[in-house]
C-alpha atoms as a PDB file:
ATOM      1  CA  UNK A   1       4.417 -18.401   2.404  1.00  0.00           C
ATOM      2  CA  UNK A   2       0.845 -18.333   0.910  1.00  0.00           C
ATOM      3  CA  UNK A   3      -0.288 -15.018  -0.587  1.00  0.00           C
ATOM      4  CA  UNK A   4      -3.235 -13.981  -2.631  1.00  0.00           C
ATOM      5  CA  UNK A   5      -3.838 -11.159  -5.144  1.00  0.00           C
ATOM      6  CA  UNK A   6      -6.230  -8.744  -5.456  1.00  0.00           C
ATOM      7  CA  UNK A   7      -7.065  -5.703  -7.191  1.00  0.00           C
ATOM      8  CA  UNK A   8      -9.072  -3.162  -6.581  1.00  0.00           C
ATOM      9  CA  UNK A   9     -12.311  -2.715  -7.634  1.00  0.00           C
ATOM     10  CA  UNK A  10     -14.358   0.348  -6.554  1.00  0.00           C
ATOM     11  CA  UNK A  11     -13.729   3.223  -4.448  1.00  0.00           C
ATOM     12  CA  UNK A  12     -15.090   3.800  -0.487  1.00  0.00           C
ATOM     13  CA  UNK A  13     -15.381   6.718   1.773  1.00  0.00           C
ATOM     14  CA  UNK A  14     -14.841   6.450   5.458  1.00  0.00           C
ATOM     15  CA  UNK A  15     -15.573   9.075   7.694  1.00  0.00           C
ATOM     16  CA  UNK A  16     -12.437  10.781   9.086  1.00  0.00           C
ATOM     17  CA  UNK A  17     -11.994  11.961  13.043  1.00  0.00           C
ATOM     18  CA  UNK A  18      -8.888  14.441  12.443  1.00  0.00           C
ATOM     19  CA  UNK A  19      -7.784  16.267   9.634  1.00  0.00           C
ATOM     20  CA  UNK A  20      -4.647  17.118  11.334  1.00  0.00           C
ATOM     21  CA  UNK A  21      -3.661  20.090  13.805  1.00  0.00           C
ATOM     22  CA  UNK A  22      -4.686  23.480  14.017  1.00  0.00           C
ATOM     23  CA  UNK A  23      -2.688  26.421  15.577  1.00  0.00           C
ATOM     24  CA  UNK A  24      -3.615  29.890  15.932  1.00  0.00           C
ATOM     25  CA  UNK A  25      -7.294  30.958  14.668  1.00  0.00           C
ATOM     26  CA  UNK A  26      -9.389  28.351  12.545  1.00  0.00           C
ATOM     27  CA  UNK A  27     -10.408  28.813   9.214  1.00  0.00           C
ATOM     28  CA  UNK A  28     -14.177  29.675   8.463  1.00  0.00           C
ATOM     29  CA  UNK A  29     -13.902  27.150   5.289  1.00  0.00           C
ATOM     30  CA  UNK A  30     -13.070  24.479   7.945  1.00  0.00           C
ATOM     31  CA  UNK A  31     -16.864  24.261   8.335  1.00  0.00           C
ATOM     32  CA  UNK A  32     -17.318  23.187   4.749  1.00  0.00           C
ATOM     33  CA  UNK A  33     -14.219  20.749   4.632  1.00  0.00           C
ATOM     34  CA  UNK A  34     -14.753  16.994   3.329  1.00  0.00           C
ATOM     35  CA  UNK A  35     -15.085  14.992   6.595  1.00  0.00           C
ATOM     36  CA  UNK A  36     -14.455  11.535   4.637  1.00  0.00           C
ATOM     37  CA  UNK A  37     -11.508   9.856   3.510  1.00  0.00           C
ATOM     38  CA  UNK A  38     -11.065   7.753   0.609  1.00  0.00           C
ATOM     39  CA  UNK A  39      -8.829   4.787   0.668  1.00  0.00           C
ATOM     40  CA  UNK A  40      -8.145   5.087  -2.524  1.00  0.00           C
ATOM     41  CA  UNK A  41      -7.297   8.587  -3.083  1.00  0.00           C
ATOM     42  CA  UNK A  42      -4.462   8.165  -0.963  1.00  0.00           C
ATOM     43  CA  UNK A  43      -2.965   4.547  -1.009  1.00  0.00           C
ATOM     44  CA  UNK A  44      -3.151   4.147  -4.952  1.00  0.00           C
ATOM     45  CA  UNK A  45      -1.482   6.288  -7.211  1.00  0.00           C
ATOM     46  CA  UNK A  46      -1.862   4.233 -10.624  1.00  0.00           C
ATOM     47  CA  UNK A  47      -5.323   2.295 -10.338  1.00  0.00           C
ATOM     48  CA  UNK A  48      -4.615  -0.012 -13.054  1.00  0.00           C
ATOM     49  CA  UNK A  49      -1.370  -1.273 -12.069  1.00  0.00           C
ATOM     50  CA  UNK A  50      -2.029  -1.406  -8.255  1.00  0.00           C
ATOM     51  CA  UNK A  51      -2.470  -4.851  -6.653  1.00  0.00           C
ATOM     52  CA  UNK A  52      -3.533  -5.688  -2.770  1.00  0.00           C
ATOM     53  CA  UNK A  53      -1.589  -8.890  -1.716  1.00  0.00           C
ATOM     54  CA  UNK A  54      -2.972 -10.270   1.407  1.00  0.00           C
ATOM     55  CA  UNK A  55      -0.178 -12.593   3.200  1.00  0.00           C
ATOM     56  CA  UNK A  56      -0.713 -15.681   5.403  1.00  0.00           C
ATOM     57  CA  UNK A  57       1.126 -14.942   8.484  1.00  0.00           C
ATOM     58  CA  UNK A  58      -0.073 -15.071  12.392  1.00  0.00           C
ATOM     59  CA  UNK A  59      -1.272 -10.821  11.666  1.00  0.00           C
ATOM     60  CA  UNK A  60      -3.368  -9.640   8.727  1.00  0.00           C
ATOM     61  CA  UNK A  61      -1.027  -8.049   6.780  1.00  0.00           C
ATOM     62  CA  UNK A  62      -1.897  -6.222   3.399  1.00  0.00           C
ATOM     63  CA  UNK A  63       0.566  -5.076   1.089  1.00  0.00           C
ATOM     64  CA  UNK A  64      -0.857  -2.366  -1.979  1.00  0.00           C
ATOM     65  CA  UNK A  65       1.565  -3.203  -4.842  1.00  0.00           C
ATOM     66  CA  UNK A  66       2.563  -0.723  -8.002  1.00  0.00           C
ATOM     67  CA  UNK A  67       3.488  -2.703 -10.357  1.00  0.00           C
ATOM     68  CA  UNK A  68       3.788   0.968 -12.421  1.00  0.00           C
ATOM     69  CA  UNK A  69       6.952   2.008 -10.379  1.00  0.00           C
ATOM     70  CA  UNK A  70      10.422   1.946 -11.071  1.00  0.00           C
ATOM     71  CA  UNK A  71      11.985   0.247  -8.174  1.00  0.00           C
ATOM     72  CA  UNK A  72      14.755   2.219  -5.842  1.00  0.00           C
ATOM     73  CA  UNK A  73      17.103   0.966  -3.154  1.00  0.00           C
ATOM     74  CA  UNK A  74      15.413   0.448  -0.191  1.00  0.00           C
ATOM     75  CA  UNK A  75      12.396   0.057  -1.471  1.00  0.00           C
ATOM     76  CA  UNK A  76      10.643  -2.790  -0.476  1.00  0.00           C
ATOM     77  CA  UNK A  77       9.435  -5.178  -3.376  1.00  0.00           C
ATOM     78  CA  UNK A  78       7.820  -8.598  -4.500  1.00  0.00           C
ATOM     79  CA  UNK A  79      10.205 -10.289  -6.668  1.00  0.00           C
ATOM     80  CA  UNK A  80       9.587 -13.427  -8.248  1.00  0.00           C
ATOM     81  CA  UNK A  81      12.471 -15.835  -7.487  1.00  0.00           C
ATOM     82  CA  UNK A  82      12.547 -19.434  -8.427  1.00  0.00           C
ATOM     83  CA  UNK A  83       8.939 -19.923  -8.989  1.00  0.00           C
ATOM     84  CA  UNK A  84       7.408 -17.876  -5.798  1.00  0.00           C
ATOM     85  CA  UNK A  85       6.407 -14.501  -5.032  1.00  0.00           C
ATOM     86  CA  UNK A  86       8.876 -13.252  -2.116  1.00  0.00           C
ATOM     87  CA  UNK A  87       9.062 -10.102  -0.752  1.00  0.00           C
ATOM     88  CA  UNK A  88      12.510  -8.419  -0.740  1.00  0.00           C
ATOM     89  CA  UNK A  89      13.973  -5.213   0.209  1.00  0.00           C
ATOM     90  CA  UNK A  90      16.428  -3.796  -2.610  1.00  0.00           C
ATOM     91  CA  UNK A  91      19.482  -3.591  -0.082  1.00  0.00           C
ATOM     92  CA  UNK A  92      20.049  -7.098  -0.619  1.00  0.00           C
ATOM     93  CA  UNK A  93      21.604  -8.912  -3.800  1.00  0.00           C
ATOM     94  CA  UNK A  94      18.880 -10.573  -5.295  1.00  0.00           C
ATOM     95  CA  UNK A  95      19.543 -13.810  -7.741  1.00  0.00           C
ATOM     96  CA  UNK A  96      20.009 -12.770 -11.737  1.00  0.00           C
ATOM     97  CA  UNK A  97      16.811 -15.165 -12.027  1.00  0.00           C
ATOM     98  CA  UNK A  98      14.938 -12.533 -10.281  1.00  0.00           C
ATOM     99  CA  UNK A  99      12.353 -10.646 -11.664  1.00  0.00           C
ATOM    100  CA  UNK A 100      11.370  -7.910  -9.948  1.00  0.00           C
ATOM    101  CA  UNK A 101       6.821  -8.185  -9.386  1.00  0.00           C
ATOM    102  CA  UNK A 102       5.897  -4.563  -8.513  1.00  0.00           C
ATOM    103  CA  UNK A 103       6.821  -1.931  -5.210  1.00  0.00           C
ATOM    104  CA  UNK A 104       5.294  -2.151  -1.890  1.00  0.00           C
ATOM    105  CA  UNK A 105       4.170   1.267  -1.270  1.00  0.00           C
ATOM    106  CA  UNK A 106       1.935   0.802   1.893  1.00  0.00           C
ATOM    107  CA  UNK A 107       1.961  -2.104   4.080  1.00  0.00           C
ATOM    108  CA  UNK A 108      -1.437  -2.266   6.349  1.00  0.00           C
ATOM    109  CA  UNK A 109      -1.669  -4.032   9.482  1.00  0.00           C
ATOM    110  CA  UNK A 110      -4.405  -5.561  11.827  1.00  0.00           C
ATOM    111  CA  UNK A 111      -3.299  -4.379  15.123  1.00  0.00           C
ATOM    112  CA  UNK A 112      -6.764  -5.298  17.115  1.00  0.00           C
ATOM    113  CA  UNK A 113      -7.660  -9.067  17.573  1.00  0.00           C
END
């Protein structure tokens, strides 16, 4: 597997279509509510120690990377093991020689071709 690193650099707002559901009678404020969406703001907690690693497969697949967080089971991580980068998920016994990269905490995928 081929993967490449990248961190991010700036921050982008895209315009958002829903901001959720509404019951019962809307709020007059909802006329003045932000109508954009920032990437950032809500995929990256610590800025400096998050990481975008883009892997080589037959999808686009993006993985945003804390390096910042102490790693849990379950959680899915990139461990270095033997040399490589591999992605792992903390159920399974990874070798002593492992050291543990940073934690996935999104995965994004291309689903249109």
């Amino acid at each position: 597997m081929s993967v490449a690193i990248y961190l991010l650099l700036d921050a982008s707002d895209y315009p958002m279509l829903f901001k959720g559901n509404h019951t019962g009678f809307a709020s007059p404020a909802d006329d003045f509510a932000e109508n954009n969406l920032d990437l950032n703001q809500h995929l990256i907690e610590h800025p400096v120690a998050t990481f975008f690693m883009k892997l080589e497969s037959d999808h686009e697949i993006i993985l945003v990377i804390d390096k910042s967080k102490q790693p849990k089971k379950n959680d899915t991580v990139v461990a270095l093991i033997e040399g490589e980068l591999k992605i792992a998920t903390l159920t399974k016994k990874l070798p002593s020689s492992a050291e543990i990269w940073g934690v996935v905490t999104w995965i994004i995928e291309k689903t249109a071709h």
